[in-house]
N, C-alpha and C. Protein backbone atom coordinates (compact mmCIF):
# COMPACT_ATOMS: atom_id res chain seq x y z
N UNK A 1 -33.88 42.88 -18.33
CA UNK A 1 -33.07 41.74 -18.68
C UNK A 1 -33.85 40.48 -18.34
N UNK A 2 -34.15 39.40 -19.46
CA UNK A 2 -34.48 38.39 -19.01
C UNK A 2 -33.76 36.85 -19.03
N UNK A 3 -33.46 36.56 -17.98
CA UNK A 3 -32.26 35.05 -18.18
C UNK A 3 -33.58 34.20 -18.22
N UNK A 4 -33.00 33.13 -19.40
CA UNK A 4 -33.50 31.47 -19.11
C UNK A 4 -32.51 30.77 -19.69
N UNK A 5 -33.13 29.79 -19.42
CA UNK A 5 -32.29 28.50 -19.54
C UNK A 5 -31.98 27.86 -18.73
N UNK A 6 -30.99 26.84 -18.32
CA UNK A 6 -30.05 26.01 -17.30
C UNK A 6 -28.79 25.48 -17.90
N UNK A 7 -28.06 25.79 -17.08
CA UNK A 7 -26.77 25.25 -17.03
C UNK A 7 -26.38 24.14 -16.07
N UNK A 8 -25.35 23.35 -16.43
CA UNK A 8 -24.81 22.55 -15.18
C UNK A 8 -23.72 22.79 -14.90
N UNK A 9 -23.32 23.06 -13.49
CA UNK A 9 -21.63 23.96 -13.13
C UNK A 9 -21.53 23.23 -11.89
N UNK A 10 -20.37 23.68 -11.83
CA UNK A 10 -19.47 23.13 -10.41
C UNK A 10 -19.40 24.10 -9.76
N UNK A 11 -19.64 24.56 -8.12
CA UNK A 11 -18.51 25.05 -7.39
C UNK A 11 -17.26 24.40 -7.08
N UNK A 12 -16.56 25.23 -7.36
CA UNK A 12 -14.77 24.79 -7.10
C UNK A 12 -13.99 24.47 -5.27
N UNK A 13 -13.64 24.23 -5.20
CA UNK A 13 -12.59 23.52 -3.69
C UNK A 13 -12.90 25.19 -3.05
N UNK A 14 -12.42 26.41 -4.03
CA UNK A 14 -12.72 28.29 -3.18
C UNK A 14 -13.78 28.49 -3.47
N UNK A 15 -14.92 27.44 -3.17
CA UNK A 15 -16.57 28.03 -3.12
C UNK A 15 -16.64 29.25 -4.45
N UNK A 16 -15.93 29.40 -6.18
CA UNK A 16 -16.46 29.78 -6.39
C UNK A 16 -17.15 29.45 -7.55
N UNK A 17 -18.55 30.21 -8.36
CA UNK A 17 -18.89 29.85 -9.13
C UNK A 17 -19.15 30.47 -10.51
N UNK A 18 -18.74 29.99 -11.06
CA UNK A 18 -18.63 30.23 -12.59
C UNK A 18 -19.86 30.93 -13.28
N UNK A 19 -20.31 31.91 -13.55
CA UNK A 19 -21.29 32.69 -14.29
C UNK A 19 -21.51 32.36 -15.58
N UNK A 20 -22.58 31.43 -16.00
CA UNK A 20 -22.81 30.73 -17.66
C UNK A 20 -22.23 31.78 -18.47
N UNK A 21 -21.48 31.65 -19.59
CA UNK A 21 -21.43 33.10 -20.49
C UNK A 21 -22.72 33.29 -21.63
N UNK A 22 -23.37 32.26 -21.54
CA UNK A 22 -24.73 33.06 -22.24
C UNK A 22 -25.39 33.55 -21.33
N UNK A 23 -25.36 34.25 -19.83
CA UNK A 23 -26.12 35.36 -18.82
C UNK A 23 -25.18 36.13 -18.57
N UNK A 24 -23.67 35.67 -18.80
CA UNK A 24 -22.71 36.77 -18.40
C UNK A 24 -22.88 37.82 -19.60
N UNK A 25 -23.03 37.09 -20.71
CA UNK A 25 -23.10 38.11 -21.63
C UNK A 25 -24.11 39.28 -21.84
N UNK A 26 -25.11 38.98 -21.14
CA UNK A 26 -26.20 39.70 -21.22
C UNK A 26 -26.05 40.87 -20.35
N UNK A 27 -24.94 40.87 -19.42
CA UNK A 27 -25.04 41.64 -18.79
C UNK A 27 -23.96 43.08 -18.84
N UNK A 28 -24.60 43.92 -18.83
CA UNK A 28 -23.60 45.82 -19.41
C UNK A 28 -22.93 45.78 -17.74
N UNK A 29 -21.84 45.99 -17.68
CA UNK A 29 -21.47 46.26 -16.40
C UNK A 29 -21.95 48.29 -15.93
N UNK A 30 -21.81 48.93 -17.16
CA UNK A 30 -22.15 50.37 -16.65
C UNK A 30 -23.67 50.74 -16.66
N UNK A 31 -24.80 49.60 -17.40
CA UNK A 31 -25.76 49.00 -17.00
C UNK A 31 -26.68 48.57 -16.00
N UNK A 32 -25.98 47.64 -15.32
CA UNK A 32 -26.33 46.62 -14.72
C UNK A 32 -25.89 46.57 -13.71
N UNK A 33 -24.21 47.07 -13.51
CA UNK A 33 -23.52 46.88 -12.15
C UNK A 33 -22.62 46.04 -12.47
N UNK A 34 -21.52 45.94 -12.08
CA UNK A 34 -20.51 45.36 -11.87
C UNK A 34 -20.07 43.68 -10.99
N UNK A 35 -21.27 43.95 -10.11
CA UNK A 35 -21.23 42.48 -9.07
C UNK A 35 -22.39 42.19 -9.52
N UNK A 36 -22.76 40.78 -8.42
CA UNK A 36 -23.70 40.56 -8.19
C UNK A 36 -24.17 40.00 -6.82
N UNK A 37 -25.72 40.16 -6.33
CA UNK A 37 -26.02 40.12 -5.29
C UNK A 37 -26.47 38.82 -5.12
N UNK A 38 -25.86 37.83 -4.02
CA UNK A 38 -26.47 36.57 -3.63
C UNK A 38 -27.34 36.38 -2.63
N UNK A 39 -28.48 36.28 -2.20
CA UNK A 39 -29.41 35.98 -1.73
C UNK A 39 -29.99 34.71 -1.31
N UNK A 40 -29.62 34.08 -0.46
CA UNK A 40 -30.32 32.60 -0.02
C UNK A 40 -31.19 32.27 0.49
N UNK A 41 -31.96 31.13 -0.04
CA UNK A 41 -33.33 31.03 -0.10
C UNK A 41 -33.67 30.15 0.39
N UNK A 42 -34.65 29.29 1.33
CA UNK A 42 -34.94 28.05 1.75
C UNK A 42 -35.40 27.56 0.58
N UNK A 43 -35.52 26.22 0.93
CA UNK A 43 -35.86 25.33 -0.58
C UNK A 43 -34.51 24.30 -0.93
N UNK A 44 -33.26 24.83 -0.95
CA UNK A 44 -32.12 24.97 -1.72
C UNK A 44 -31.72 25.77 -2.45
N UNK A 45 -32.18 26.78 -2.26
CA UNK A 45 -31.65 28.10 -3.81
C UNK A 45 -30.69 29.18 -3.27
N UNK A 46 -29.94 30.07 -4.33
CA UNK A 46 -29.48 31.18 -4.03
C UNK A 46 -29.93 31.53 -5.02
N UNK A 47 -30.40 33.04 -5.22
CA UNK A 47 -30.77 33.79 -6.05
C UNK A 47 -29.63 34.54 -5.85
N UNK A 48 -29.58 34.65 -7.35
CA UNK A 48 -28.67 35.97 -7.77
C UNK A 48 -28.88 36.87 -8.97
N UNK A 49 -28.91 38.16 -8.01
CA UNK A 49 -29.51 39.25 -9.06
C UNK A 49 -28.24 40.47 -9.27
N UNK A 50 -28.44 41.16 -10.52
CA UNK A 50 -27.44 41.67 -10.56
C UNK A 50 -27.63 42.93 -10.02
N UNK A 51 -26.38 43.63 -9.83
CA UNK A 51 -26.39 44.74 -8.59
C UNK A 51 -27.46 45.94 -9.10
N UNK A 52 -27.92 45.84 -9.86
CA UNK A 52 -28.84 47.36 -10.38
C UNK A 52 -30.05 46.67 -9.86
N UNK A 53 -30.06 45.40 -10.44
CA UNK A 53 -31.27 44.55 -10.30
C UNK A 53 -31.97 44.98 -9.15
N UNK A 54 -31.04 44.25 -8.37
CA UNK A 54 -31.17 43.99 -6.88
C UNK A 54 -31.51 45.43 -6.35
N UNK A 55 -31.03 46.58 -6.68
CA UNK A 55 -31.39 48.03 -6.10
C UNK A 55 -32.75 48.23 -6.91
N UNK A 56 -32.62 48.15 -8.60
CA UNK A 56 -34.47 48.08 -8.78
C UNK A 56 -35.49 47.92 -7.99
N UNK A 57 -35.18 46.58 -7.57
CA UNK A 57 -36.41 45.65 -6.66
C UNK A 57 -36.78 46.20 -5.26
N UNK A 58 -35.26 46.78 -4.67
CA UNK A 58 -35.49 46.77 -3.59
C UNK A 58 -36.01 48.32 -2.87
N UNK A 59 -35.85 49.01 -4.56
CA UNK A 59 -36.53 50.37 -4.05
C UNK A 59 -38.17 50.45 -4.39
N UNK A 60 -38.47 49.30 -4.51
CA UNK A 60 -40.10 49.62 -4.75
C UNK A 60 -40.81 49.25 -3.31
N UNK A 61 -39.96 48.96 -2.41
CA UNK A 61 -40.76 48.85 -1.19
C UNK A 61 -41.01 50.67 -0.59
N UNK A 62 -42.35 50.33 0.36
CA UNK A 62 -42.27 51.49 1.37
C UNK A 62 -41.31 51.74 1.96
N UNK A 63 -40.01 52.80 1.85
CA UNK A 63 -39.45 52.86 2.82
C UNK A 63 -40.10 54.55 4.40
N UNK A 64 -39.38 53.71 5.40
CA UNK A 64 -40.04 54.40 6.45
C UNK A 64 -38.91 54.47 7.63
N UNK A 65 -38.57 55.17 8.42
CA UNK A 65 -38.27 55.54 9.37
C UNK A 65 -38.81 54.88 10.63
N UNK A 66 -40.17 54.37 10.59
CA UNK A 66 -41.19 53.22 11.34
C UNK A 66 -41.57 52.59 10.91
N UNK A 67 -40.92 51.38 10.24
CA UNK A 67 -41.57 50.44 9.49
C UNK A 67 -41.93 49.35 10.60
N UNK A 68 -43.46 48.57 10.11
CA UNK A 68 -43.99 47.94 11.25
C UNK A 68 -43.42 46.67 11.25
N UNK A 69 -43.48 46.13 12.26
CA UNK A 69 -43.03 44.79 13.04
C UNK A 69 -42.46 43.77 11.81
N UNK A 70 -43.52 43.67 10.96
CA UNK A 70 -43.06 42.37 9.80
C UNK A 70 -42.09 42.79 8.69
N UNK A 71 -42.34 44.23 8.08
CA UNK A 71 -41.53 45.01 7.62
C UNK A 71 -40.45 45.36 7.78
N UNK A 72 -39.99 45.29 9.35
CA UNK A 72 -38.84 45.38 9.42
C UNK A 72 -38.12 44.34 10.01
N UNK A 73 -38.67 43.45 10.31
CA UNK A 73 -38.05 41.88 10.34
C UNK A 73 -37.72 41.49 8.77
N UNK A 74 -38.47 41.94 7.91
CA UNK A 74 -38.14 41.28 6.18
C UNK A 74 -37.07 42.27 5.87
N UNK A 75 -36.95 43.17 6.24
CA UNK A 75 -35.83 44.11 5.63
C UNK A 75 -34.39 43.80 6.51
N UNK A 76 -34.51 43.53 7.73
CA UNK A 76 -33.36 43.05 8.47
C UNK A 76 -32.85 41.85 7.86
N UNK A 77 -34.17 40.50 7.89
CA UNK A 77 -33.41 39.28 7.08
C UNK A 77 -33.07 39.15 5.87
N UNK A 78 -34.08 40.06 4.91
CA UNK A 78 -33.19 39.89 4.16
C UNK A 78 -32.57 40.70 3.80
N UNK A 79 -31.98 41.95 3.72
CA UNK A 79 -31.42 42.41 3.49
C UNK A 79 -29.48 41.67 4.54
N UNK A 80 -30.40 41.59 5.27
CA UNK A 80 -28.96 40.95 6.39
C UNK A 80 -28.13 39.66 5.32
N UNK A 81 -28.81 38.87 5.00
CA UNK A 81 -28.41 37.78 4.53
C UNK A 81 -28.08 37.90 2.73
N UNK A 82 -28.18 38.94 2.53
CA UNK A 82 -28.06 39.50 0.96
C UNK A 82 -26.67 39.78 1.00
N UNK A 83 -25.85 39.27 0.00
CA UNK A 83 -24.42 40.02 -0.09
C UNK A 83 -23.56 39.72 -1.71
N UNK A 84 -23.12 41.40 -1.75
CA UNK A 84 -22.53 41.92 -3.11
C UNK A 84 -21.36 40.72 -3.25
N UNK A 85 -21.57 40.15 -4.36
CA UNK A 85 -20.42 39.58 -4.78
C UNK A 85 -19.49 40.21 -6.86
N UNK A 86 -18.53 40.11 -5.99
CA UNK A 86 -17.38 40.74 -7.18
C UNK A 86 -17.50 39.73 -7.82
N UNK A 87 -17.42 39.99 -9.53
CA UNK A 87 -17.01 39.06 -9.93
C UNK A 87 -15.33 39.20 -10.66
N UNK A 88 -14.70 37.95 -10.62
CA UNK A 88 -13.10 38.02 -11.22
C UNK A 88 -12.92 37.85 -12.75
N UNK A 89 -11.80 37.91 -13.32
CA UNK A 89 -11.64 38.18 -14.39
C UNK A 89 -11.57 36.96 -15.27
N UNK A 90 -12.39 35.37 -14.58
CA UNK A 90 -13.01 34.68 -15.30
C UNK A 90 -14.38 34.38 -15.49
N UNK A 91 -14.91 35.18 -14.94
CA UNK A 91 -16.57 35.55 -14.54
C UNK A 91 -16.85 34.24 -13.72
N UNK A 92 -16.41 34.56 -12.70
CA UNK A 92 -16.73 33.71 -11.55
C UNK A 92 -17.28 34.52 -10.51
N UNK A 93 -18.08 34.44 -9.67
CA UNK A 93 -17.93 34.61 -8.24
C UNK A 93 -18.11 33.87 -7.10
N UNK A 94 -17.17 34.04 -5.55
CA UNK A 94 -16.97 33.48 -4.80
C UNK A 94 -18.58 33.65 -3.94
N UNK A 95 -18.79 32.16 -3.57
CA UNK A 95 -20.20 32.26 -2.71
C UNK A 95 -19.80 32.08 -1.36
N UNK A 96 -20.58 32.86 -0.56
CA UNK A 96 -20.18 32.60 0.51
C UNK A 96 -20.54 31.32 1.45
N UNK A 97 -19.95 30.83 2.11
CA UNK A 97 -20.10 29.35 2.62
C UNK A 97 -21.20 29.51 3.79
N UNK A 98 -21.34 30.30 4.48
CA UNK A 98 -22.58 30.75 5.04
C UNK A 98 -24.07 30.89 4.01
N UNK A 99 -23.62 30.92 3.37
CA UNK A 99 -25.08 30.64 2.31
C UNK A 99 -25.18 29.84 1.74
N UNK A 100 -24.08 28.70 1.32
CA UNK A 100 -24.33 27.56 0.52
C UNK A 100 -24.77 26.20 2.21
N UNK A 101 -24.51 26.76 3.42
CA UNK A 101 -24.64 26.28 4.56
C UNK A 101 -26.36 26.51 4.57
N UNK A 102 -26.96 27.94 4.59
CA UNK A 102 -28.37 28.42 4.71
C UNK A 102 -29.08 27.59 3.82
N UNK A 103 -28.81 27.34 2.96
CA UNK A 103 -29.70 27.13 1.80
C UNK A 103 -29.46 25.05 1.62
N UNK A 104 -28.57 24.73 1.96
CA UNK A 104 -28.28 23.18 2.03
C UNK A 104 -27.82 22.72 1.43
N UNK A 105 -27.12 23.39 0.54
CA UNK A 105 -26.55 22.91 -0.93
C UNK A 105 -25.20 22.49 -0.50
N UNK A 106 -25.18 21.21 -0.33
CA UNK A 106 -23.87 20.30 -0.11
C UNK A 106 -22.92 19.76 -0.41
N UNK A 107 -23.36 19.76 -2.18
CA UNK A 107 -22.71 19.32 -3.42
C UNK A 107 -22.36 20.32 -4.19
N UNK A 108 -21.07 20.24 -4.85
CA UNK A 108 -20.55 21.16 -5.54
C UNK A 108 -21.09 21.08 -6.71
N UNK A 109 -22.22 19.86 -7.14
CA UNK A 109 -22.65 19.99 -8.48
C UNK A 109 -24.05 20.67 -8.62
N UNK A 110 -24.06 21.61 -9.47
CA UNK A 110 -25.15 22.50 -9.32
C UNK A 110 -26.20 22.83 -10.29
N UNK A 111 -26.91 23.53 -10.79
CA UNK A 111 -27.74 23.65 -12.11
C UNK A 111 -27.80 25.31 -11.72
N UNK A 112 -27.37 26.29 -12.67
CA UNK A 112 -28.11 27.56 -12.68
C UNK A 112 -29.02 27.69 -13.78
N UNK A 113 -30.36 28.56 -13.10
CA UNK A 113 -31.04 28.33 -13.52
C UNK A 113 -31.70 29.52 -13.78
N UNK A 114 -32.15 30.51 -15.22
CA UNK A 114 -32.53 31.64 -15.54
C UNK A 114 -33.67 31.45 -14.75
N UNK A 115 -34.23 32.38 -14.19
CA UNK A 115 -35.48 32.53 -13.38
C UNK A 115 -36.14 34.30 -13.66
N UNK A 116 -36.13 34.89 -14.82
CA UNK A 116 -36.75 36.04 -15.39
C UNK A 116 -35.40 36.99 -15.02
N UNK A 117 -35.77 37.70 -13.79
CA UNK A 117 -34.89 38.74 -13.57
C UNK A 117 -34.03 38.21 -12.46
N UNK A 118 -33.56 36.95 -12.48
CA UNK A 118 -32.61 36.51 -11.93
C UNK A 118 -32.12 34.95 -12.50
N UNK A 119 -31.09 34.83 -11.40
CA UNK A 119 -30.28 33.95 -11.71
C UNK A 119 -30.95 32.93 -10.43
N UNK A 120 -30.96 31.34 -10.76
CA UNK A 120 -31.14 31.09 -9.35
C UNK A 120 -29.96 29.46 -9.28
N UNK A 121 -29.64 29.41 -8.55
CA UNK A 121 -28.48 28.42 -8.22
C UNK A 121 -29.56 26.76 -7.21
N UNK A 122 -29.15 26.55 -7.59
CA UNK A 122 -29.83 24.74 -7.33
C UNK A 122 -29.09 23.40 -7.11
N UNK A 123 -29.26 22.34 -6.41
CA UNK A 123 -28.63 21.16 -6.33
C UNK A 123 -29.13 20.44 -7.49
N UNK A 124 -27.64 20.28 -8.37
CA UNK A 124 -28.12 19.60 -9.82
C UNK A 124 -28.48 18.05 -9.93
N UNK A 125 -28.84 17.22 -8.88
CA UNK A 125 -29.44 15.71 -8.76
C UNK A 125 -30.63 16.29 -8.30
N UNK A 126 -30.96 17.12 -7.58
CA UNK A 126 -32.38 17.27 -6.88
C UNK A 126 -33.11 17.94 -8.10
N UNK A 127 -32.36 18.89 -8.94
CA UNK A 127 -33.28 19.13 -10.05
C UNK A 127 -33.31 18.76 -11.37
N UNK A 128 -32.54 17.41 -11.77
CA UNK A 128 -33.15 16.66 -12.44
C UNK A 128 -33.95 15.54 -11.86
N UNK A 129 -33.70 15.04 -10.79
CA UNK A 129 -34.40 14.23 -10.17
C UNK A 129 -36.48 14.92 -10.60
N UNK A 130 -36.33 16.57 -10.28
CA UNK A 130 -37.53 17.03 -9.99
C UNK A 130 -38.10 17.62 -11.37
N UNK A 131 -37.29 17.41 -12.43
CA UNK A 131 -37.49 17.76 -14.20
C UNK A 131 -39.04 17.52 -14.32
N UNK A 132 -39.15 16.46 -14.44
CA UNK A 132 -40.84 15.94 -15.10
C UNK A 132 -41.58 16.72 -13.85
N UNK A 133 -41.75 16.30 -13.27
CA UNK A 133 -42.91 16.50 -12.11
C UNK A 133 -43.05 18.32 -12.50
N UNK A 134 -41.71 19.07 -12.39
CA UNK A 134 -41.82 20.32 -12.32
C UNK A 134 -42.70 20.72 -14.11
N UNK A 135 -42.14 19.74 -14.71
CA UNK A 135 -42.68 20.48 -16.16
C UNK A 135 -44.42 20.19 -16.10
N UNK A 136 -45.22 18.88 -15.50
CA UNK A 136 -46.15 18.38 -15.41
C UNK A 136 -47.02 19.47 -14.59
N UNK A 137 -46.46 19.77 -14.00
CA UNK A 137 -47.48 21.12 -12.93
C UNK A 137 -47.40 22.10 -13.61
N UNK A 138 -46.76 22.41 -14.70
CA UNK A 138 -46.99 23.82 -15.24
C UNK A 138 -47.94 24.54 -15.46
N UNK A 139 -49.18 23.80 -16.22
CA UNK A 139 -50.43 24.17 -16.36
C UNK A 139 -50.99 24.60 -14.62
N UNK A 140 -51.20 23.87 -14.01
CA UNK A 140 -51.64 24.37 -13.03
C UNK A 140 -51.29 25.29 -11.83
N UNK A 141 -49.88 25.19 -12.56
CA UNK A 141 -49.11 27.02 -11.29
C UNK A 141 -49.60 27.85 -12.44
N UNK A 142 -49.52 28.01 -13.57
CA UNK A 142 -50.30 29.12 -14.08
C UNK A 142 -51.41 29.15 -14.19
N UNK A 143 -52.34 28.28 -14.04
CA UNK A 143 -54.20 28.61 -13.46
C UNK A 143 -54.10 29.34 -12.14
N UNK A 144 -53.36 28.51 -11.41
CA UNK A 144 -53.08 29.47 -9.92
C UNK A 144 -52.78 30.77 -9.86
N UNK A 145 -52.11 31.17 -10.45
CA UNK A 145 -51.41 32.29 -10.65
C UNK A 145 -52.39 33.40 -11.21
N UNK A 146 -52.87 32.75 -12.41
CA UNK A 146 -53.81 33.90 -12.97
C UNK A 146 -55.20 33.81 -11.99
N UNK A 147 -55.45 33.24 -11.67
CA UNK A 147 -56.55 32.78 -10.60
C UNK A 147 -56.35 34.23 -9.58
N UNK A 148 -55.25 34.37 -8.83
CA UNK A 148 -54.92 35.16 -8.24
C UNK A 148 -54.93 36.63 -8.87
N UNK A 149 -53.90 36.68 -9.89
CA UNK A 149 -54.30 38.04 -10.30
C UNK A 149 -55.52 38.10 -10.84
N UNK A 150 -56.24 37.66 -11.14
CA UNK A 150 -57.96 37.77 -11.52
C UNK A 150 -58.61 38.52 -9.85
N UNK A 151 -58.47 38.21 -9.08
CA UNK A 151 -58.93 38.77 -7.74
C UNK A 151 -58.29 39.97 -7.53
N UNK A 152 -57.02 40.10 -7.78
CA UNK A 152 -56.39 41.73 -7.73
C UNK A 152 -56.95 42.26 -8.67
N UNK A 153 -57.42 41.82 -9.88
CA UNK A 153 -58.04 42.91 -10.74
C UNK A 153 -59.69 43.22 -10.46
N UNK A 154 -60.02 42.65 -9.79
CA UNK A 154 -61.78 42.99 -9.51
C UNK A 154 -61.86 44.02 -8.45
């Protein structure tokens, strides 16, 4: 599944938020899963992936019985701070206020924002404020980028 685009949405007075229906639609509930998983991110973001998604991703790690020191600090936080959200029968879901707290997002006005195999949630003045600048670097996060995988491939 790939989301793009942006939307501009509100969270509501019950922290919840409205799922664009051009990504709601994309999504098979016997597919895909039924919820979705919110994830908060420094920066300002919540990522949200949908519940298959989110089990995709998260089974390509090593799992271990002794996983070492950093490994299992990343699997405690995030997995700790990861949580299934239902969605209701206006394709909304409720965010939790502990994560719109983590992440800094203060304003109920927001931008979601397709990000490939997710959804990612944003403060909608900080990211038009950051429109140009972000489109202007494009060329050079993808020199970077391939720069990098050029060294994994040698």
């Amino acid at each position: 599944m790939l989301f793009t685009g942006h939307s501009e949405h509100t969270i509501d007075a019950k922290l919840r938020l409205a799922i664009p229906a051009k990504h709601r639609n994309q999504v098979d509930p016997e597919k895909d899963g039924a919820a979705w998983v919110c994830v908060p991110w420094p920066g300002g973001i919540l990522r949200l992936y949908t519940e298959k998604q989110f089990e995709s991703l998260s089974a390509r790690g090593d799992e271990s019985l002794t996983p070492g020191e950093d490994e299992a600090d990343l699997e405690a936080h995030l997995f700790g701070f990861a949580e299934r959200l239902e969605v209701d029968g206006q394709g909304r879901v409720a965010i939790p206020r502990a994560h719109l707290e983590l992440a800094r997002l203060t304003s109920p006005e927001v931008v979601i924002v397709g990000a490939r195999n997710r959804l990612e949630v944003r403060d909608r003045a900080a990211w038009k404020a950051g429109q140009q600048e972000r489109f202007a670097q494009l060329p050079a996060l993808v020199a970077r980028i391939e720069a990098r995988r050029g060294r994994k491939d040698a």
